[in-house]
PDB file of N, CA and C in Angstrom:
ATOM      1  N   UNK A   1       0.798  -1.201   0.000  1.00  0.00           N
ATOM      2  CA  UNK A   1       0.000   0.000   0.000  1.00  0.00           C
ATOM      3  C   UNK A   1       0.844   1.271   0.000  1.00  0.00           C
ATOM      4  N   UNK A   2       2.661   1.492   0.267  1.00  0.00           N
ATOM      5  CA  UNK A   2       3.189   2.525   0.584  1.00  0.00           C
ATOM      6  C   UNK A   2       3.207   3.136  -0.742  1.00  0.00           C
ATOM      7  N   UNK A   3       3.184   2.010  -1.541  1.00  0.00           N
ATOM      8  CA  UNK A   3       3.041   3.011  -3.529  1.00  0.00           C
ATOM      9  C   UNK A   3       1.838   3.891  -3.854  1.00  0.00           C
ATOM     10  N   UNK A   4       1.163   3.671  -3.441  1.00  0.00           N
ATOM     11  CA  UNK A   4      -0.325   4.680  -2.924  1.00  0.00           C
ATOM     12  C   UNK A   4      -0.136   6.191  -2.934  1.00  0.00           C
ATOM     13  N   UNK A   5       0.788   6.204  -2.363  1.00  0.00           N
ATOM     14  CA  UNK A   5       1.687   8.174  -1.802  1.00  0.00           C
ATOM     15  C   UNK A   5       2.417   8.512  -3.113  1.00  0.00           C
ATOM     16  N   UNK A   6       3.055   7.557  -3.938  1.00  0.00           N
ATOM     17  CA  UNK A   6       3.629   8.017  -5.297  1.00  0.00           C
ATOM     18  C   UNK A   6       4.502   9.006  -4.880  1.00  0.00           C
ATOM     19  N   UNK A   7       5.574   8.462  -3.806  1.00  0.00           N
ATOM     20  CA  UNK A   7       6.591   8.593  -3.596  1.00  0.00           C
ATOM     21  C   UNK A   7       7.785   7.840  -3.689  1.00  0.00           C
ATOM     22  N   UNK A   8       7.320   7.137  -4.640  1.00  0.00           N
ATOM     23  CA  UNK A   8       8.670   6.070  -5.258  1.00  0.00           C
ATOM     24  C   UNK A   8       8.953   5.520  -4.423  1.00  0.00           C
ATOM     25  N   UNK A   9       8.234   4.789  -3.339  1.00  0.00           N
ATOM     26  CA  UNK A   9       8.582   3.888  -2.872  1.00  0.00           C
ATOM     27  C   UNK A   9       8.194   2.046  -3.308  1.00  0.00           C
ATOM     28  N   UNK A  10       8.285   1.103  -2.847  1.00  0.00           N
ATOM     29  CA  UNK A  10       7.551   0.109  -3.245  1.00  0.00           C
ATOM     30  C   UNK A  10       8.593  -1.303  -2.292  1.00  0.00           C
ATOM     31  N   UNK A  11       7.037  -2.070  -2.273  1.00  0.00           N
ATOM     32  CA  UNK A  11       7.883  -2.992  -1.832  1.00  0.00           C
ATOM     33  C   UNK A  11       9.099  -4.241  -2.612  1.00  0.00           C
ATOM     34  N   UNK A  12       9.785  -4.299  -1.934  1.00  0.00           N
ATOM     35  CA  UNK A  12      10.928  -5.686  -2.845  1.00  0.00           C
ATOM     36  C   UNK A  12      10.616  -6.872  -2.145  1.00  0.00           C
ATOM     37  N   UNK A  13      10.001  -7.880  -2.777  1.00  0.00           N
ATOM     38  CA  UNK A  13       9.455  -9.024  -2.228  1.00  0.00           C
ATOM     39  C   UNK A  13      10.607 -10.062  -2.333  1.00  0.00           C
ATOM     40  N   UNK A  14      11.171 -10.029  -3.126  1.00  0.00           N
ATOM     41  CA  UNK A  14      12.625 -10.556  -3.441  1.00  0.00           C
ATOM     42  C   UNK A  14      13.892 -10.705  -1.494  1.00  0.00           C
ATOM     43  N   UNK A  15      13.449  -9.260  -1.348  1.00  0.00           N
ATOM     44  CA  UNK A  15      14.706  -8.526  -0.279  1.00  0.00           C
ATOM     45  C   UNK A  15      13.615  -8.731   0.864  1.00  0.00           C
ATOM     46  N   UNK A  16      12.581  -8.796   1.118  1.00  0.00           N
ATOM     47  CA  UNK A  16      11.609  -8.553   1.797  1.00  0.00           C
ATOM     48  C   UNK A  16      11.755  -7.125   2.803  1.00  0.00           C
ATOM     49  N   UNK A  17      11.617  -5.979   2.235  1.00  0.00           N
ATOM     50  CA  UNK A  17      12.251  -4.819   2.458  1.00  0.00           C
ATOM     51  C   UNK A  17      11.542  -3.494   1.119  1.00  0.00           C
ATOM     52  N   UNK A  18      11.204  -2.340   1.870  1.00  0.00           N
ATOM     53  CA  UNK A  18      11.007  -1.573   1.201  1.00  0.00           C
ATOM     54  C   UNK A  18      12.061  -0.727   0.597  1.00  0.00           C
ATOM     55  N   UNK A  19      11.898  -0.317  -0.518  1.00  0.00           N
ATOM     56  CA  UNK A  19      13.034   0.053  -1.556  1.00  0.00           C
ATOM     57  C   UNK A  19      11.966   1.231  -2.713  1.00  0.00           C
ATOM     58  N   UNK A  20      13.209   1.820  -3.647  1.00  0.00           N
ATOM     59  CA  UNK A  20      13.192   3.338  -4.297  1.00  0.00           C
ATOM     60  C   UNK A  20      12.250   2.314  -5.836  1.00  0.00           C
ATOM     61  N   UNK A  21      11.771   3.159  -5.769  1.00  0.00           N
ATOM     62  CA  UNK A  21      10.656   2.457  -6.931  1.00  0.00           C
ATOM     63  C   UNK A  21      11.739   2.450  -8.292  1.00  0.00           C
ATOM     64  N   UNK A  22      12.718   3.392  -8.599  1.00  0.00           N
ATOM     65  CA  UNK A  22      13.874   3.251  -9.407  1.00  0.00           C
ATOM     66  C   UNK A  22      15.125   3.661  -8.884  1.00  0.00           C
ATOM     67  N   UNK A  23      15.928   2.829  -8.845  1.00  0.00           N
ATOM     68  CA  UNK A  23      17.435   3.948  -8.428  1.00  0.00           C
ATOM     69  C   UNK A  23      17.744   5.089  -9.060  1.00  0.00           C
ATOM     70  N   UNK A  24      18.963   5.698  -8.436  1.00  0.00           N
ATOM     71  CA  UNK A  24      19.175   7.076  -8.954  1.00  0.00           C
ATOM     72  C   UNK A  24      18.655   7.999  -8.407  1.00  0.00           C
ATOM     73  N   UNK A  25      18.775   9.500  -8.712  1.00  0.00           N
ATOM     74  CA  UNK A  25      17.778  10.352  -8.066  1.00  0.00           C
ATOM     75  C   UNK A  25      18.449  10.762  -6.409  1.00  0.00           C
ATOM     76  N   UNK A  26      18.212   9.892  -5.597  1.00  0.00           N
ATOM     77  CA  UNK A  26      18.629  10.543  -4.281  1.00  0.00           C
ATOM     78  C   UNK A  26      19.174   9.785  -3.458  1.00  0.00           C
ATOM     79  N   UNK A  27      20.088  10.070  -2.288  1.00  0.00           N
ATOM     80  CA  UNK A  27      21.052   9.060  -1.767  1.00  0.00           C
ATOM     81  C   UNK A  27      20.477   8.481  -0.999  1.00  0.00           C
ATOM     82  N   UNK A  28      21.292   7.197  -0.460  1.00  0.00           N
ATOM     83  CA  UNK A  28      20.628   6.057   0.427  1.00  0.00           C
ATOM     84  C   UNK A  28      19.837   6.912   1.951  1.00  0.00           C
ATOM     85  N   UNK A  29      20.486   8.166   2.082  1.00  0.00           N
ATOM     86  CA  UNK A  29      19.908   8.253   3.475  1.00  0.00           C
ATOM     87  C   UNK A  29      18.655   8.959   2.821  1.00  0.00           C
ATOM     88  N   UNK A  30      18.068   9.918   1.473  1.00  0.00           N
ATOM     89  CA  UNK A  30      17.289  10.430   1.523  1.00  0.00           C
ATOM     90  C   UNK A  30      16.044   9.179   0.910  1.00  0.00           C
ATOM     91  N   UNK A  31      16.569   8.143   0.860  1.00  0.00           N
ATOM     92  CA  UNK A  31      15.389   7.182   0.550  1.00  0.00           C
ATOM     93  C   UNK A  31      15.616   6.405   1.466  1.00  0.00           C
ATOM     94  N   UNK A  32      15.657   6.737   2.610  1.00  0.00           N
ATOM     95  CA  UNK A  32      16.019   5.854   3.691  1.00  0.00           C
ATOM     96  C   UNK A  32      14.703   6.831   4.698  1.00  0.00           C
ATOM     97  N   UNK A  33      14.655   8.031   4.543  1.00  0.00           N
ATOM     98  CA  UNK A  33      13.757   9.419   5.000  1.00  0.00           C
ATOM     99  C   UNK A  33      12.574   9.499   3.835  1.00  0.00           C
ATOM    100  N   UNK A  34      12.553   8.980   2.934  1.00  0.00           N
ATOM    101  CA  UNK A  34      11.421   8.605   1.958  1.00  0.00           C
ATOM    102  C   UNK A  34      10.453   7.962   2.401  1.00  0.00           C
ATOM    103  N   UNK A  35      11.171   6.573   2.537  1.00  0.00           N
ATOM    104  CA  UNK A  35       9.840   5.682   2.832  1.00  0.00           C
ATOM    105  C   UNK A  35       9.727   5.473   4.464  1.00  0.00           C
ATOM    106  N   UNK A  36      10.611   6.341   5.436  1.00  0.00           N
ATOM    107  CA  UNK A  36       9.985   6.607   6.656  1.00  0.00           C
ATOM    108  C   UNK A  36       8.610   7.247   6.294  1.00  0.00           C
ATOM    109  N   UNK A  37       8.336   8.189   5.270  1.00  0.00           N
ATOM    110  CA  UNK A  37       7.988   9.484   5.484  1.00  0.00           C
ATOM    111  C   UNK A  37       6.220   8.311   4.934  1.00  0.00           C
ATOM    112  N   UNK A  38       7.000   7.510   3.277  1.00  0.00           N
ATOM    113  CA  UNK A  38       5.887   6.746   3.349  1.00  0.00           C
ATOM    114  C   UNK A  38       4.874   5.468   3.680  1.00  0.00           C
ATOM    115  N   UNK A  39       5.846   5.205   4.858  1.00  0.00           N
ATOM    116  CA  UNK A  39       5.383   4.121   5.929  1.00  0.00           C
ATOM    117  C   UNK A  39       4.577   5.167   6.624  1.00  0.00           C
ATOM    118  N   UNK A  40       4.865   6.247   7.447  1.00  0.00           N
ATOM    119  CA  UNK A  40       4.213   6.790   7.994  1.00  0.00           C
ATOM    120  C   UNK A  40       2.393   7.724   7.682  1.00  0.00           C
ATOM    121  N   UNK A  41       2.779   8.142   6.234  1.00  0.00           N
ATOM    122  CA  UNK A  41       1.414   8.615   5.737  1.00  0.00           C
ATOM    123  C   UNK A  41       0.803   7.233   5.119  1.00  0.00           C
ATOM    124  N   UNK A  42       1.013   6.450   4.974  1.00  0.00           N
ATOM    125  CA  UNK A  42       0.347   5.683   4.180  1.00  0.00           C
ATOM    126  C   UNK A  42      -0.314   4.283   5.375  1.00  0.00           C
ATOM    127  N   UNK A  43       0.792   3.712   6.499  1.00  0.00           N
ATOM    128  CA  UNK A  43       0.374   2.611   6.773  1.00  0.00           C
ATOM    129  C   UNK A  43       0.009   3.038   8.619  1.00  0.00           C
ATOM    130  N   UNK A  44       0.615   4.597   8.696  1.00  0.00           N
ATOM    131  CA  UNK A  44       0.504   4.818  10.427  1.00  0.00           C
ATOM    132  C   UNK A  44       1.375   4.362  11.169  1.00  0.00           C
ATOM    133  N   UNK A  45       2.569   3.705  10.355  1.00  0.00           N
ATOM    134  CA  UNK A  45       3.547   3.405  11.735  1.00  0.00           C
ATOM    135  C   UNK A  45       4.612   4.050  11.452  1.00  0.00           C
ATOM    136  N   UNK A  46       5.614   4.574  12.109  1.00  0.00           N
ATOM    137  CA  UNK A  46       6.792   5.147  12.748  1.00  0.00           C
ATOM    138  C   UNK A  46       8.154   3.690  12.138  1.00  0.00           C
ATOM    139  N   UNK A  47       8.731   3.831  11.682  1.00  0.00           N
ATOM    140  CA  UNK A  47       9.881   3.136  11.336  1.00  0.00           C
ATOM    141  C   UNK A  47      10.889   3.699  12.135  1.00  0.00           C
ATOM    142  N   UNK A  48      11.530   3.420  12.846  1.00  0.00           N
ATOM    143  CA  UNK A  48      12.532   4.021  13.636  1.00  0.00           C
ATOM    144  C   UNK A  48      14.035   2.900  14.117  1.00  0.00           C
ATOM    145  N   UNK A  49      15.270   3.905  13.725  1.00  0.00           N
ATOM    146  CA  UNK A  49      16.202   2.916  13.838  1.00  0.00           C
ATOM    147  C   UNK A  49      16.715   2.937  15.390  1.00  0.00           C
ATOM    148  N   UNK A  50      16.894   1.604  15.706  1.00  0.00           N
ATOM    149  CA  UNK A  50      16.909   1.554  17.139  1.00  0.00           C
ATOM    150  C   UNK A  50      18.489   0.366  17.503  1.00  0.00           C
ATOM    151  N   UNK A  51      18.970   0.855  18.716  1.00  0.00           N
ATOM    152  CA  UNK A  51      20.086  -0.001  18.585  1.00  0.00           C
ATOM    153  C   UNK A  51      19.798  -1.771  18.363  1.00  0.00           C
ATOM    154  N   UNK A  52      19.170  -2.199  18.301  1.00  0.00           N
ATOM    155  CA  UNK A  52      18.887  -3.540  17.521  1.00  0.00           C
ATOM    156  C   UNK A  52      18.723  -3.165  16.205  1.00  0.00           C
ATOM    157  N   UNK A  53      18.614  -2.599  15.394  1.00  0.00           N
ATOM    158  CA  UNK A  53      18.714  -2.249  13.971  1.00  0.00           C
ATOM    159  C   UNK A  53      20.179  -3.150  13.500  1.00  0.00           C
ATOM    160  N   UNK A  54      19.712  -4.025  12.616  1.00  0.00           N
ATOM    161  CA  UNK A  54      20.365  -4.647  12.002  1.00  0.00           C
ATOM    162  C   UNK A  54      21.142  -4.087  10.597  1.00  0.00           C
ATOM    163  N   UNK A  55      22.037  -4.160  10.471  1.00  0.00           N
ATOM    164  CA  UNK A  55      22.561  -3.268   9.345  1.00  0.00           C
ATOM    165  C   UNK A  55      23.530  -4.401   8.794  1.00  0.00           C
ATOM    166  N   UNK A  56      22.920  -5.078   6.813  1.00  0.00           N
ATOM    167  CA  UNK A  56      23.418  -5.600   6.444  1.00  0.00           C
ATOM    168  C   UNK A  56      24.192  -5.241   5.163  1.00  0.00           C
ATOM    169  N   UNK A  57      25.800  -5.296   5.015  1.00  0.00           N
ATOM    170  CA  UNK A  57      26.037  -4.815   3.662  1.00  0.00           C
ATOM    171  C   UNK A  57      25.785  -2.913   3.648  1.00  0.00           C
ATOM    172  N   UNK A  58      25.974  -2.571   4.399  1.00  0.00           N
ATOM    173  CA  UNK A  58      25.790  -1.199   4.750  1.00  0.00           C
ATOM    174  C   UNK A  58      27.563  -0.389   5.488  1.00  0.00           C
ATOM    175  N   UNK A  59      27.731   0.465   5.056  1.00  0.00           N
ATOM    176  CA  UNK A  59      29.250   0.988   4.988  1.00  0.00           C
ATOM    177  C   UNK A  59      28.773   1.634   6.449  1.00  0.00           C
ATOM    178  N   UNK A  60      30.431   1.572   7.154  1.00  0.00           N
ATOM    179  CA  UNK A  60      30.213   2.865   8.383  1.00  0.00           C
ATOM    180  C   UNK A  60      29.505   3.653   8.075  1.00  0.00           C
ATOM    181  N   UNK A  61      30.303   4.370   7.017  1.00  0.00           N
ATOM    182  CA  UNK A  61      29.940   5.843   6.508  1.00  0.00           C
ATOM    183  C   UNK A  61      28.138   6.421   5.780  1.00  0.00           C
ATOM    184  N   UNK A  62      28.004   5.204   4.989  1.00  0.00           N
ATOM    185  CA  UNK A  62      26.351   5.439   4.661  1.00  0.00           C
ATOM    186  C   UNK A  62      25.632   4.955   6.128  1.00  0.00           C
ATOM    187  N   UNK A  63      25.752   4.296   6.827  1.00  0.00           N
ATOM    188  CA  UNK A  63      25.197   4.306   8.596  1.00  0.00           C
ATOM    189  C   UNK A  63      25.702   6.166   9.045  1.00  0.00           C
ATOM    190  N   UNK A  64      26.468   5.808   9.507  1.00  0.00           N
ATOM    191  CA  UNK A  64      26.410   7.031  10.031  1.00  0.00           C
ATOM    192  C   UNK A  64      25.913   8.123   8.833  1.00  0.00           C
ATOM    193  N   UNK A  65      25.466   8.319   7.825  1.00  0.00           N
ATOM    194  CA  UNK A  65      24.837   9.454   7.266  1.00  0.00           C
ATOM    195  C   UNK A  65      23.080   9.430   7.299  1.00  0.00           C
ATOM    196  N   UNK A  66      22.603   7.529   7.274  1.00  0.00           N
ATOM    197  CA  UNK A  66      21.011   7.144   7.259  1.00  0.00           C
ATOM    198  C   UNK A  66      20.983   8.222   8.958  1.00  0.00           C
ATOM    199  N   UNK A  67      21.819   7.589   9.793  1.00  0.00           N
ATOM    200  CA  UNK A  67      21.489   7.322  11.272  1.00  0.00           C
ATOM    201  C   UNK A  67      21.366   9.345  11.521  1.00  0.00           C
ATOM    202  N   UNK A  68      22.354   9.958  10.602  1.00  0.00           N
ATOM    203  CA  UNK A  68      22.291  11.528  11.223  1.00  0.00           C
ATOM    204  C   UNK A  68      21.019  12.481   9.874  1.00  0.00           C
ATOM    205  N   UNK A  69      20.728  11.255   8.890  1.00  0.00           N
ATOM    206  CA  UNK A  69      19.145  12.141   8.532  1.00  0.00           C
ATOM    207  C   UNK A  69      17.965  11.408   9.056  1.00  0.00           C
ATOM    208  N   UNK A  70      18.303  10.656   9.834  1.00  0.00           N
ATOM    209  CA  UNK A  70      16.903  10.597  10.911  1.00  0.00           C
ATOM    210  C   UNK A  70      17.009  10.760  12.368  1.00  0.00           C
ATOM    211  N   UNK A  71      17.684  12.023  12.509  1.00  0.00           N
ATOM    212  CA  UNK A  71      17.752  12.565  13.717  1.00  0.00           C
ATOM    213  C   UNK A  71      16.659  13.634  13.543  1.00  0.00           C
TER     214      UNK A  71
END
């Protein structure tokens, strides 16, 4: 339902994980603040990274940039 907002989001059933309806366009942390934005208008819940946040295949450096645009 988050494709609804036509904010390029969509789900990957493959990854089981929401993902950029096309790559390109904007960096991992601002589609990382995307589909917070369209989990939140679309399904009512809050996605929030929490120290159990699992981070797979993910660089220090893109962590620490997701983790300081969702401050």
């Amino acid at each position: 339902m988050v494709y609804r907002a036509a904010m390029g989001i969509r789900w990957l059933s493959e990854a089981q994980a929401f993902g950029p309806e096309k790559a390109g366009g904007m960096s991992p942390a601002q589609w990382f603040a995307q589909t917070v934005g369209a989990v939140r208008s679309e399904l009512g819940h809050e996605l929030r990274l929490t120290p159990q946040t699992k981070w797979t295949n993910v660089s220090d450096d893109l962590r620490s940039e997701i983790e300081r645009a969702n401050q």
